[in-house]
N, C-alpha and C. Protein backbone atom coordinates (compact mmCIF):
# COMPACT_ATOMS: atom_id res chain seq x y z
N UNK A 1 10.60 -17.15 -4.77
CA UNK A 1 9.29 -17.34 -5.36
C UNK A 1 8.23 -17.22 -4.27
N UNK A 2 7.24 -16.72 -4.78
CA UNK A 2 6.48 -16.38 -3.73
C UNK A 2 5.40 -17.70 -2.96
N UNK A 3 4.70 -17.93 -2.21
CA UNK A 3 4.03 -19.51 -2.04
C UNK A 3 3.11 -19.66 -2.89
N UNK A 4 1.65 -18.58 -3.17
CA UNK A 4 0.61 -18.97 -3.59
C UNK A 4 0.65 -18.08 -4.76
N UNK A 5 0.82 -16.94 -4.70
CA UNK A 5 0.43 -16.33 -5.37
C UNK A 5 1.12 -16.54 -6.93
N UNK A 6 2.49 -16.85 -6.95
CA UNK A 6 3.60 -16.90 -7.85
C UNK A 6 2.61 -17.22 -9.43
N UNK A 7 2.14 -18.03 -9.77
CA UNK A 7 1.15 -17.91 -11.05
C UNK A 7 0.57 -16.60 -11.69
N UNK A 8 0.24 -16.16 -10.67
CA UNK A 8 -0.92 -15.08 -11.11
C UNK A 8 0.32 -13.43 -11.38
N UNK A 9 1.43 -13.29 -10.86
CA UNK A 9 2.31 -11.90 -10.64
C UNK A 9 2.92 -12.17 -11.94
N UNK A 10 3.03 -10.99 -12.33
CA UNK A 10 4.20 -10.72 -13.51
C UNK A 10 5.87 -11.13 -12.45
N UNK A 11 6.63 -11.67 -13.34
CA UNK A 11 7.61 -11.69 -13.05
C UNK A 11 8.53 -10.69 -12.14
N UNK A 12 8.21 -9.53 -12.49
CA UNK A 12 9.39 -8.21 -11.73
C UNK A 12 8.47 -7.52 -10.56
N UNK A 13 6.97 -8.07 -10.47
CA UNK A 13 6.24 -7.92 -9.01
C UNK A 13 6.91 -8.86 -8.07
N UNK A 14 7.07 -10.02 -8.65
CA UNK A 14 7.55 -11.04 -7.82
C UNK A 14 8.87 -10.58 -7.06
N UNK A 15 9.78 -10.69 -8.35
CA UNK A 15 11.20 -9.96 -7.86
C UNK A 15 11.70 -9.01 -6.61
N UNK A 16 10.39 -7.89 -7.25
CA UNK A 16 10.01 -6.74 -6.30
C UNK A 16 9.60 -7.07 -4.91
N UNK A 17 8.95 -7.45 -4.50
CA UNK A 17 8.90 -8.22 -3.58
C UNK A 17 9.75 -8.83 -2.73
N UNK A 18 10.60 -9.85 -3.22
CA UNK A 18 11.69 -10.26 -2.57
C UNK A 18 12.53 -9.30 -2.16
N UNK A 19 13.21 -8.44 -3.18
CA UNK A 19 13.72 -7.55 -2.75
C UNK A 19 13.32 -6.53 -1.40
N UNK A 20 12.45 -6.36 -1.75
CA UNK A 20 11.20 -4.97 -0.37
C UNK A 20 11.52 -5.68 1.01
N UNK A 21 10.97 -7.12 1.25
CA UNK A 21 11.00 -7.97 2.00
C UNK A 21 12.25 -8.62 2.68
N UNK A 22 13.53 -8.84 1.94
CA UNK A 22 14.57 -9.05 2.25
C UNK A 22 15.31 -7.74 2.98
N UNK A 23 15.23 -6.56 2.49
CA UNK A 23 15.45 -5.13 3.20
C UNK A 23 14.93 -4.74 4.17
N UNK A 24 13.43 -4.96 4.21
CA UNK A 24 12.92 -4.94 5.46
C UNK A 24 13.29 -5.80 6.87
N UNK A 25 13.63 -7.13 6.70
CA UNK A 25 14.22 -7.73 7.47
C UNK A 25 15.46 -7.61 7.63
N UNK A 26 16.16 -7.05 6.99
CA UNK A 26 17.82 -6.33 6.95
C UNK A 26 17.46 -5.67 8.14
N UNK A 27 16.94 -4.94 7.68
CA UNK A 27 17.09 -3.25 8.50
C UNK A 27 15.95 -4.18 9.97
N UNK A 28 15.39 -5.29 10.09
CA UNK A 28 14.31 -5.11 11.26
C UNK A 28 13.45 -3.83 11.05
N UNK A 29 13.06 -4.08 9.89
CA UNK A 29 11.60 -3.01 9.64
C UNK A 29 10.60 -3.92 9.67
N UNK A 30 9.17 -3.01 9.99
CA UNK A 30 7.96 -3.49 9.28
C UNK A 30 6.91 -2.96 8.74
N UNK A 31 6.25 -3.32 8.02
CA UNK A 31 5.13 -2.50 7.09
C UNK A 31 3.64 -3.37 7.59
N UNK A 32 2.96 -2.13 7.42
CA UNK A 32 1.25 -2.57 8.02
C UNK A 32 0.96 -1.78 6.34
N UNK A 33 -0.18 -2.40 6.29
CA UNK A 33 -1.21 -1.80 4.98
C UNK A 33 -2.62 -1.55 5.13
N UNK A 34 -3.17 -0.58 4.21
CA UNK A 34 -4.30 0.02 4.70
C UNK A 34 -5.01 0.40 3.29
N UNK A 35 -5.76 -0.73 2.75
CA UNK A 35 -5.71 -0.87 1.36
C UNK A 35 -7.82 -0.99 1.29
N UNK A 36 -7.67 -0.39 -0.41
CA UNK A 36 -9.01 0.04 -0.46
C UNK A 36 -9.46 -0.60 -1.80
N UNK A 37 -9.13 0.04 -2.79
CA UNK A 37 -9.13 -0.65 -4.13
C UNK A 37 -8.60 -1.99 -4.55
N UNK A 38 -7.44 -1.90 -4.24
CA UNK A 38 -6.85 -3.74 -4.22
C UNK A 38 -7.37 -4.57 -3.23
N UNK A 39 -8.21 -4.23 -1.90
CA UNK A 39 -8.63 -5.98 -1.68
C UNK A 39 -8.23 -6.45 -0.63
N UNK A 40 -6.42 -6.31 0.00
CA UNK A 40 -5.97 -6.94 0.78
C UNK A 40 -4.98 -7.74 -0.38
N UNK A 41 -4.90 -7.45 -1.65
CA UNK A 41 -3.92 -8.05 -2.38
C UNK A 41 -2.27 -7.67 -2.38
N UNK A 42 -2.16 -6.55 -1.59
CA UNK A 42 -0.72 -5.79 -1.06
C UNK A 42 -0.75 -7.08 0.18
N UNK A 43 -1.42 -7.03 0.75
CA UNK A 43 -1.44 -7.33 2.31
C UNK A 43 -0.67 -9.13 1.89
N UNK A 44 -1.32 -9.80 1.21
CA UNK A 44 -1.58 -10.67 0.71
C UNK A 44 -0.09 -11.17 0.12
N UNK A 45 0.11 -10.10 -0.57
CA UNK A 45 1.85 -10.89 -1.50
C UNK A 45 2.42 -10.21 0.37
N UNK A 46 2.29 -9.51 0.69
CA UNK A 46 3.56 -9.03 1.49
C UNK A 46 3.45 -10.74 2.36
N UNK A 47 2.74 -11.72 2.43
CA UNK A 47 2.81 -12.51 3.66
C UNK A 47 3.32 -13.93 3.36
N UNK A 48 3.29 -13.96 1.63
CA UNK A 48 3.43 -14.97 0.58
C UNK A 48 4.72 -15.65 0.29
N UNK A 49 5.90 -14.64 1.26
CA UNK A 49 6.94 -15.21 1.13
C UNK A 49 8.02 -15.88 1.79
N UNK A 50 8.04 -16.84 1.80
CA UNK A 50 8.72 -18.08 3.19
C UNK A 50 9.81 -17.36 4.13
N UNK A 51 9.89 -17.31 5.09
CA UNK A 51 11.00 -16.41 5.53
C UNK A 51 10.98 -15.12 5.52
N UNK A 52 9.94 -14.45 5.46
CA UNK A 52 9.81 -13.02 5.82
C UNK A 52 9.06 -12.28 5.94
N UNK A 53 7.56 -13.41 6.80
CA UNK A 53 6.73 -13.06 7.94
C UNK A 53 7.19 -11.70 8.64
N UNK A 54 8.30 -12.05 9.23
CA UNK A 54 8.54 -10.73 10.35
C UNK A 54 8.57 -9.28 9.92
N UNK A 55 8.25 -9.60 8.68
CA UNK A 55 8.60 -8.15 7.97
C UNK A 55 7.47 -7.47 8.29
N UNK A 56 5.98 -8.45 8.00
CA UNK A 56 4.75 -7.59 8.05
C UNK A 56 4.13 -7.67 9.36
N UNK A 57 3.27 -6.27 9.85
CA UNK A 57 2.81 -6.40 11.10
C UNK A 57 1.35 -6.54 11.05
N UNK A 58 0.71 -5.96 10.20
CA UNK A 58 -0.73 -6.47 10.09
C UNK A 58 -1.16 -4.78 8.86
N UNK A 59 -2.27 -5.88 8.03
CA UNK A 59 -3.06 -5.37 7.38
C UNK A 59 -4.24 -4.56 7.75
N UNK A 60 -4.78 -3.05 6.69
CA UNK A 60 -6.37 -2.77 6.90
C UNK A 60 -7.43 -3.00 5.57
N UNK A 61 -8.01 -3.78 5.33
CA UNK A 61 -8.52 -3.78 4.02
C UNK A 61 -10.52 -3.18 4.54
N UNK A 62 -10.10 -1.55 4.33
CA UNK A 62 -10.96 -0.53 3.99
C UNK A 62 -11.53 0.20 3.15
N UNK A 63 -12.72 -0.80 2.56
CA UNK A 63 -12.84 -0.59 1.32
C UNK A 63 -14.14 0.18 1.59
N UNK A 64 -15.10 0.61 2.80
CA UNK A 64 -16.32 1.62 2.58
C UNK A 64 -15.85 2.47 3.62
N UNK A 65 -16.23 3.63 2.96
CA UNK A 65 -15.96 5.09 3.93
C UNK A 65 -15.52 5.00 5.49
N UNK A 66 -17.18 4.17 5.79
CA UNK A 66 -17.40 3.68 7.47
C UNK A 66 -16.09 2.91 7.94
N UNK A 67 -15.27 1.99 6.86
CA UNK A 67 -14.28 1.13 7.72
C UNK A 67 -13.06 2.52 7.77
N UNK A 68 -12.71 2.99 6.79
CA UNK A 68 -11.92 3.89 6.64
C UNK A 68 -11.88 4.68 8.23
N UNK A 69 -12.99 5.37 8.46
CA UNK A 69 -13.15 5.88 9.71
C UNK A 69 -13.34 5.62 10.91
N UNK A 70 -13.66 4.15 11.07
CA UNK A 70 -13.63 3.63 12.26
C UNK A 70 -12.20 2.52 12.47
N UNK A 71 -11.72 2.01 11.60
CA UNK A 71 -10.30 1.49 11.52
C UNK A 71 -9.12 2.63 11.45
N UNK A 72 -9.24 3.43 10.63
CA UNK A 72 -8.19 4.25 10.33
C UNK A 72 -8.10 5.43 10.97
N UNK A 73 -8.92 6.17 11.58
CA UNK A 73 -9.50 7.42 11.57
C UNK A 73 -9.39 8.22 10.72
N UNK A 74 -10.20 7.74 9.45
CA UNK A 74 -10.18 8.81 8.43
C UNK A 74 -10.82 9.55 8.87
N UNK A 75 -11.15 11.52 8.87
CA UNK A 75 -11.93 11.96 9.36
C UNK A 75 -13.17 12.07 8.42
N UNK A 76 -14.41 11.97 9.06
CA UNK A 76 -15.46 11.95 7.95
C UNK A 76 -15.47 13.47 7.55
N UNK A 77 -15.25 14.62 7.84
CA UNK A 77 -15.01 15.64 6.77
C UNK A 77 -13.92 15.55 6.16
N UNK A 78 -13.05 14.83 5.96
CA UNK A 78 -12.05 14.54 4.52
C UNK A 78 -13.26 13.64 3.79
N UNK A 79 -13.78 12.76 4.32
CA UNK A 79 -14.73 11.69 3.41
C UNK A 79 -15.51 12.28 2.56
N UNK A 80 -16.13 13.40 3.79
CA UNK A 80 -17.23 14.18 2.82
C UNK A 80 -16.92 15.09 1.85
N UNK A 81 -16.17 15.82 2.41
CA UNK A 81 -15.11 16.73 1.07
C UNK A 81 -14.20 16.41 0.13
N UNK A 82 -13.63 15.75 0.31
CA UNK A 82 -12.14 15.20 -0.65
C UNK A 82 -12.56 13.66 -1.25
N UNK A 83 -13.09 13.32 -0.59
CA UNK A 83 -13.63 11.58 -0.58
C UNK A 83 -12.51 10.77 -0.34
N UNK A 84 -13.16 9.43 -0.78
CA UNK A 84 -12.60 8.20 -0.22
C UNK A 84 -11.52 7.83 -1.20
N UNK A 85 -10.78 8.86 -2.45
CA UNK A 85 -10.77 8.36 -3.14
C UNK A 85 -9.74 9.59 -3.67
N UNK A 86 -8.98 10.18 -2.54
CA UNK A 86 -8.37 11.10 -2.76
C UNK A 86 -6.73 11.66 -2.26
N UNK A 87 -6.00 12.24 -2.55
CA UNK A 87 -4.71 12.55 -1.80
C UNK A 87 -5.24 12.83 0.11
N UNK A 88 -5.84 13.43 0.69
CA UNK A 88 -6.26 13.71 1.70
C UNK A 88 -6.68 11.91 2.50
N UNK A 89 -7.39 11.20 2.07
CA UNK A 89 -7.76 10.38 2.21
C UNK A 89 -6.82 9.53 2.39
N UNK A 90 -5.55 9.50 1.06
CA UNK A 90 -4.82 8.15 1.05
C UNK A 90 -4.10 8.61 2.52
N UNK A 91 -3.53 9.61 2.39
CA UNK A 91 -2.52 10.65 3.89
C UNK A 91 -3.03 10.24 4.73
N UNK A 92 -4.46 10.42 5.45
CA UNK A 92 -4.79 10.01 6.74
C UNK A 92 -5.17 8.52 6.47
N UNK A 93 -5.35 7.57 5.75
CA UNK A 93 -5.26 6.20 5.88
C UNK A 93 -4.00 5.04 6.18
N UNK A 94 -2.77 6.16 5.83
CA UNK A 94 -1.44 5.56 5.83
C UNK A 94 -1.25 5.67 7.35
N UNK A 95 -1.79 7.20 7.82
CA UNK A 95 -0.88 7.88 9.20
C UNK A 95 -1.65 7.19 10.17
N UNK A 96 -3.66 6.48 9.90
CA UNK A 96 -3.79 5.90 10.60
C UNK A 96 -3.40 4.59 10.82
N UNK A 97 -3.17 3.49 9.87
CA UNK A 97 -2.19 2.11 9.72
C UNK A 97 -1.28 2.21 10.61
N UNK A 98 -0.26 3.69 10.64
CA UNK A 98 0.85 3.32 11.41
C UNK A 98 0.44 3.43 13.04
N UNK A 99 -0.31 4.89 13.09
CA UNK A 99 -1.04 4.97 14.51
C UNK A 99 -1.63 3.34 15.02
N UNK A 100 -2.23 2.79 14.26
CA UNK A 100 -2.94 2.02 14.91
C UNK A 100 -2.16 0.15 14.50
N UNK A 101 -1.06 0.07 14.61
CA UNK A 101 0.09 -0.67 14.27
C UNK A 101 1.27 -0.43 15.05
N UNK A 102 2.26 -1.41 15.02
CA UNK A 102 3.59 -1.53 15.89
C UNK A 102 4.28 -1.16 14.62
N UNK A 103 4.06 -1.30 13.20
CA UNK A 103 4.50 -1.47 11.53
C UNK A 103 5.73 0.54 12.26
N UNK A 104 6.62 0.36 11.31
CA UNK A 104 7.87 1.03 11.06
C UNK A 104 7.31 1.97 9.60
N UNK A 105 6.60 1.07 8.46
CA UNK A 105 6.33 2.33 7.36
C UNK A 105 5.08 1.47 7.17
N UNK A 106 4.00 2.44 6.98
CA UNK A 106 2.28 1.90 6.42
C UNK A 106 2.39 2.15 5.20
N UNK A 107 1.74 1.68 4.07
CA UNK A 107 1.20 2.30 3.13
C UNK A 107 -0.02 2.31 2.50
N UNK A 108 -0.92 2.76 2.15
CA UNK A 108 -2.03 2.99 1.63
C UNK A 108 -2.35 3.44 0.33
N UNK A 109 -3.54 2.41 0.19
CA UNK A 109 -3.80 2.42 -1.24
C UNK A 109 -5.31 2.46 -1.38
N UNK A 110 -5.65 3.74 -2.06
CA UNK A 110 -7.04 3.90 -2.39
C UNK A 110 -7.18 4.42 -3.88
N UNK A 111 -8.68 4.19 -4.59
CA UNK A 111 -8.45 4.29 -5.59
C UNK A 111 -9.72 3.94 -6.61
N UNK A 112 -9.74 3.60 -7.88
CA UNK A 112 -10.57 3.19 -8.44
C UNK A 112 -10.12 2.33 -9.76
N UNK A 113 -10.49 1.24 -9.34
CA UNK A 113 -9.76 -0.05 -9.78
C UNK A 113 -10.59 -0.39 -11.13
N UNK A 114 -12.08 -0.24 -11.21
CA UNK A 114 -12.93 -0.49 -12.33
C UNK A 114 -13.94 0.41 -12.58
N UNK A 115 -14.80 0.81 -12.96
CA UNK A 115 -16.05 1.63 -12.97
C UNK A 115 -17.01 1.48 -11.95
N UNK A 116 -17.02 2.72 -11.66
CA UNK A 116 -18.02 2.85 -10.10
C UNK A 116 -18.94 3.55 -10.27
N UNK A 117 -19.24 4.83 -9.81
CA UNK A 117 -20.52 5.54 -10.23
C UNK A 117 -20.16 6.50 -11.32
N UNK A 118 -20.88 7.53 -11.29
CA UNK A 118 -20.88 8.48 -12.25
C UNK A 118 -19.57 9.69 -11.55
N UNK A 119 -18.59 9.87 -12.99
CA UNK A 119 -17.47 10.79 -12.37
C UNK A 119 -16.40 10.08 -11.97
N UNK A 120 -16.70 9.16 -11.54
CA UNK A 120 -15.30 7.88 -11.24
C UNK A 120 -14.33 7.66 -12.05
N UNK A 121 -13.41 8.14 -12.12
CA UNK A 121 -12.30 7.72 -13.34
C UNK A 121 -11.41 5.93 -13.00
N UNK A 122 -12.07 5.20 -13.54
CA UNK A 122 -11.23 3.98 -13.44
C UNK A 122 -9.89 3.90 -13.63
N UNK A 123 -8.61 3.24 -12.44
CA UNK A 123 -7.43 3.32 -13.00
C UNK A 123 -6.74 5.10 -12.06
N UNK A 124 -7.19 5.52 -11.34
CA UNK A 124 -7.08 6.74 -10.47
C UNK A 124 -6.70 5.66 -9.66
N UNK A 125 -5.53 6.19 -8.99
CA UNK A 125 -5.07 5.56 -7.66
C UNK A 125 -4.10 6.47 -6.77
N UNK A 126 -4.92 7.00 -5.77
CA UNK A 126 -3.84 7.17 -4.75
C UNK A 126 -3.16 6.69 -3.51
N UNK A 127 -2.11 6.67 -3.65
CA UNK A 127 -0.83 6.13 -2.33
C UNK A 127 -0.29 7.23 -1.60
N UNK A 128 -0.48 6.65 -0.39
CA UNK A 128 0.42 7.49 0.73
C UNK A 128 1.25 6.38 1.29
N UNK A 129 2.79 6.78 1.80
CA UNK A 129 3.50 6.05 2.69
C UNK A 129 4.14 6.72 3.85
N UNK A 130 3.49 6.02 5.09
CA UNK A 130 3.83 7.09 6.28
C UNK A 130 5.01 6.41 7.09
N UNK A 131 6.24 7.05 7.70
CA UNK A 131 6.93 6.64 8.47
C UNK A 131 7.42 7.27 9.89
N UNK A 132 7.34 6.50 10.42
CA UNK A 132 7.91 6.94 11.84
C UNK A 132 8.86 8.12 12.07
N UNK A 133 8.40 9.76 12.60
CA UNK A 133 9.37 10.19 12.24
C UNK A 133 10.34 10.90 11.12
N UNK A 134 9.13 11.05 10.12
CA UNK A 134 9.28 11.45 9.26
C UNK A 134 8.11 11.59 8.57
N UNK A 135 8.45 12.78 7.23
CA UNK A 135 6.60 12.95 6.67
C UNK A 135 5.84 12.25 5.99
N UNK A 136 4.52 12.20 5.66
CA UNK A 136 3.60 11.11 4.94
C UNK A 136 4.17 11.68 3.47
N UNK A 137 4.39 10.43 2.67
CA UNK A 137 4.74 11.15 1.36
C UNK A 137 3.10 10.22 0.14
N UNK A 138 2.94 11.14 -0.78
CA UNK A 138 1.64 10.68 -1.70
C UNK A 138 2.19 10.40 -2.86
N UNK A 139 1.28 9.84 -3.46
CA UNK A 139 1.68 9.61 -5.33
C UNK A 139 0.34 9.49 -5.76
N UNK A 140 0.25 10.28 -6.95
CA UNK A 140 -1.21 10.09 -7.82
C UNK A 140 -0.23 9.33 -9.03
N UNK A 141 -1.02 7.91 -8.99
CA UNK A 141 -1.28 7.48 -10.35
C UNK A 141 -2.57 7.23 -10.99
N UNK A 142 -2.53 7.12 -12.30
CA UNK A 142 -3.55 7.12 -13.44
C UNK A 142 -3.17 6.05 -14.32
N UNK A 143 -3.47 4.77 -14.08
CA UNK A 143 -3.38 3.78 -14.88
C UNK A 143 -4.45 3.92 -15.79
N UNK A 144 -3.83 2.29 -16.74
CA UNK A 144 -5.22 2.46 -18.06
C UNK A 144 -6.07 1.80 -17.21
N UNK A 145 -7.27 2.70 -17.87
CA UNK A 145 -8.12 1.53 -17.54
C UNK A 145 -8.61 0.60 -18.40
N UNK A 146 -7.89 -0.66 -18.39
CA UNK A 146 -8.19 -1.72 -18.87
C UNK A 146 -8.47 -3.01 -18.21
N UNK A 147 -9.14 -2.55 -16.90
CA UNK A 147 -9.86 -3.35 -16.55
C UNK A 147 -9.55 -3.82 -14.78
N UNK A 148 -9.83 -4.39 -13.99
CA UNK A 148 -9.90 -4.23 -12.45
C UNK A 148 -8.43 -4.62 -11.75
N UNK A 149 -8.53 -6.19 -12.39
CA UNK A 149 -7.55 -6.59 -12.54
C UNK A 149 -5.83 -6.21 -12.83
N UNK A 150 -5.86 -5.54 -14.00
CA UNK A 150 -4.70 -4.71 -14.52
C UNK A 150 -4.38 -3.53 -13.64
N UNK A 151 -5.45 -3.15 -13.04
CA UNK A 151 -5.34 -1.83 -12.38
C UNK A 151 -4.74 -2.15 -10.81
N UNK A 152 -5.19 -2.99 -10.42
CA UNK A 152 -4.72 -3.43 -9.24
C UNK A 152 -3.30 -4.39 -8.88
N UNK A 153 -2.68 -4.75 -10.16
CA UNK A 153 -1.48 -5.44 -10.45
C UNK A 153 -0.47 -4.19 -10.55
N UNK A 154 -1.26 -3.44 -11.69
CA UNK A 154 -0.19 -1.85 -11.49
C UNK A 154 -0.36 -1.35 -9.86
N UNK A 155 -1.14 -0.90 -9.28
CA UNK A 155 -1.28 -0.74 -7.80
C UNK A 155 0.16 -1.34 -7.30
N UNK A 156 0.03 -2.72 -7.42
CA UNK A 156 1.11 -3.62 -6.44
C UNK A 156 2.53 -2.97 -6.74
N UNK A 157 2.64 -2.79 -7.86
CA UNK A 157 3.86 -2.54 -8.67
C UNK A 157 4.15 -1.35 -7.68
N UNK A 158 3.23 -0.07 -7.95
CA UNK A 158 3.72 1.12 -7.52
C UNK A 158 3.80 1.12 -5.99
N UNK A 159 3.16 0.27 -4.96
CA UNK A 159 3.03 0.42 -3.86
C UNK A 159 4.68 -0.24 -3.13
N UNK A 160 4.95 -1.21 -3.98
CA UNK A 160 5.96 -2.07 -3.43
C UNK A 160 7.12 -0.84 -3.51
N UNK A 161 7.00 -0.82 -4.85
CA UNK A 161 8.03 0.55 -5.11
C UNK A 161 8.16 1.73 -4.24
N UNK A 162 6.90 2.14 -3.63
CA UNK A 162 7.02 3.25 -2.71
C UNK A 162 7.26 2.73 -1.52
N UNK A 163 7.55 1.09 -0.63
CA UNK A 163 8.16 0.95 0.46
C UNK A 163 9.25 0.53 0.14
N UNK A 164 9.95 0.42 -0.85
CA UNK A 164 11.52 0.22 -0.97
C UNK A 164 11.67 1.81 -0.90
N UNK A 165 11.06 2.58 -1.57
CA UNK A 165 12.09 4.18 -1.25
C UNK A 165 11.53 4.45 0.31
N UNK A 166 10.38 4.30 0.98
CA UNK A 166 10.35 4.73 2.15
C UNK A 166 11.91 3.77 3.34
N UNK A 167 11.94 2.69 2.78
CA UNK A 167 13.28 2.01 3.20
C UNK A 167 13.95 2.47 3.36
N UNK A 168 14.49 3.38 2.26
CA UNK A 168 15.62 3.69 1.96
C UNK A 168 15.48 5.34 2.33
N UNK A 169 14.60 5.76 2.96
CA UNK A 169 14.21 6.71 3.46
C UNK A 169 14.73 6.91 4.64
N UNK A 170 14.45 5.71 5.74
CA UNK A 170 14.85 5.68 7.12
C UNK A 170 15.85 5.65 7.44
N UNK A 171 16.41 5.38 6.41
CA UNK A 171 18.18 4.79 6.48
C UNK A 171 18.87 4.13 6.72
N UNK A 172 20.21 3.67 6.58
CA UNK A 172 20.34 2.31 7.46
C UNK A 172 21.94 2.14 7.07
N UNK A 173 22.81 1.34 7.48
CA UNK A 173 24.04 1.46 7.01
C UNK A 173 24.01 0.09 6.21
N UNK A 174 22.46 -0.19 5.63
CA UNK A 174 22.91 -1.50 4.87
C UNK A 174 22.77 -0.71 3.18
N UNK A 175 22.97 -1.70 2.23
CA UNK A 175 23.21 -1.44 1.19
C UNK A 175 21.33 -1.03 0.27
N UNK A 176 21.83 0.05 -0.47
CA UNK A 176 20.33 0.00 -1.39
C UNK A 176 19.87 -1.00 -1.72
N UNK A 177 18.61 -1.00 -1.84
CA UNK A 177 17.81 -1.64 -2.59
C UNK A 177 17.89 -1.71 -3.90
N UNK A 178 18.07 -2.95 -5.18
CA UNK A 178 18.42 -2.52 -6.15
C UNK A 178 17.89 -3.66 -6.80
């Protein structure tokens, strides 16, 4: 169970979690995050669970262009062209987490969690997960948008999910994740 958060997670985030976290300390991995739309709420469950601190190495919660590029080195012509809010974007926010981290796999999460300006599709989320040694991999999801909240709980879901397969990516002679 997780410490604080355990109220507020659907049940199989929670789960998820344990699981991600228990593998990671199997294998002596660690994950840094580099999060835009959620908040620092990845960052947040990853630290929530008694006994497996060592897993995480540190968070980026880059939520305006400027932090993106001076934390991450997003380059500001991806910002200006592709935006903050794009496959290009999530890629160099993951590859900078790990650059700028001791972390084993980053992942990054940018996106649009509720209604923003004009053209913004609420519920757009992209993830990158970068590992040592191997290539940055992306995922476009398109949640509902039903609201900031919901959107950023699905976030957790898919992000956790994409560092159990980057896990299981690196390899290891321990058993899957399951």
């Amino acid at each position: 169970m997780t410490e604080t958060l355990s109220p507020a997670l659907p049940t199989d985030i929670e789960a998820a979690v344990h699981r991600v976290l228990e593998a990671l300390c199997d294998r002596d991995l660690t994950v840094a995050t580099a999060e835009s739309c959620t908040g620092g709420l990845l960052a947040s469950l990853l630290t929530d669970v008694e006994g497996c601190g060592r897993a995480f190495d540190r968070g980026f919660v880059t939520y305006t262009d400027a932090a993106k590029h001076s934390l991450l080195g997003v380059a500001s012509h991806t910002l200006e062209t592709a935006g903050a809010v794009s496959r290009e974007a999530a890629i160099e926010m993951a590859q900078g987490a790990l650059e700028n981290s001791q972390a084993d796999i980053a992942v990054a999460i940018t996106g649009f969690a509720g209604p923003g300006g004009p053209g913004d599709l609420p519920g757009l989320v992209h993830f990158a997960v970068a590992c040592r040694d191997h290539d940055t991999v992306h995922a476009l999801k398109r949640f509902a948008a039903t609201g900031r909240g919901d959107v950023r709980i699905a976030a957790l879901r898919c992000a956790i999910g994409l560092i159990g397969e980057a896990i299981e990516r690196l390899g290891d002679k321990a058993p899957p994740i399951r």
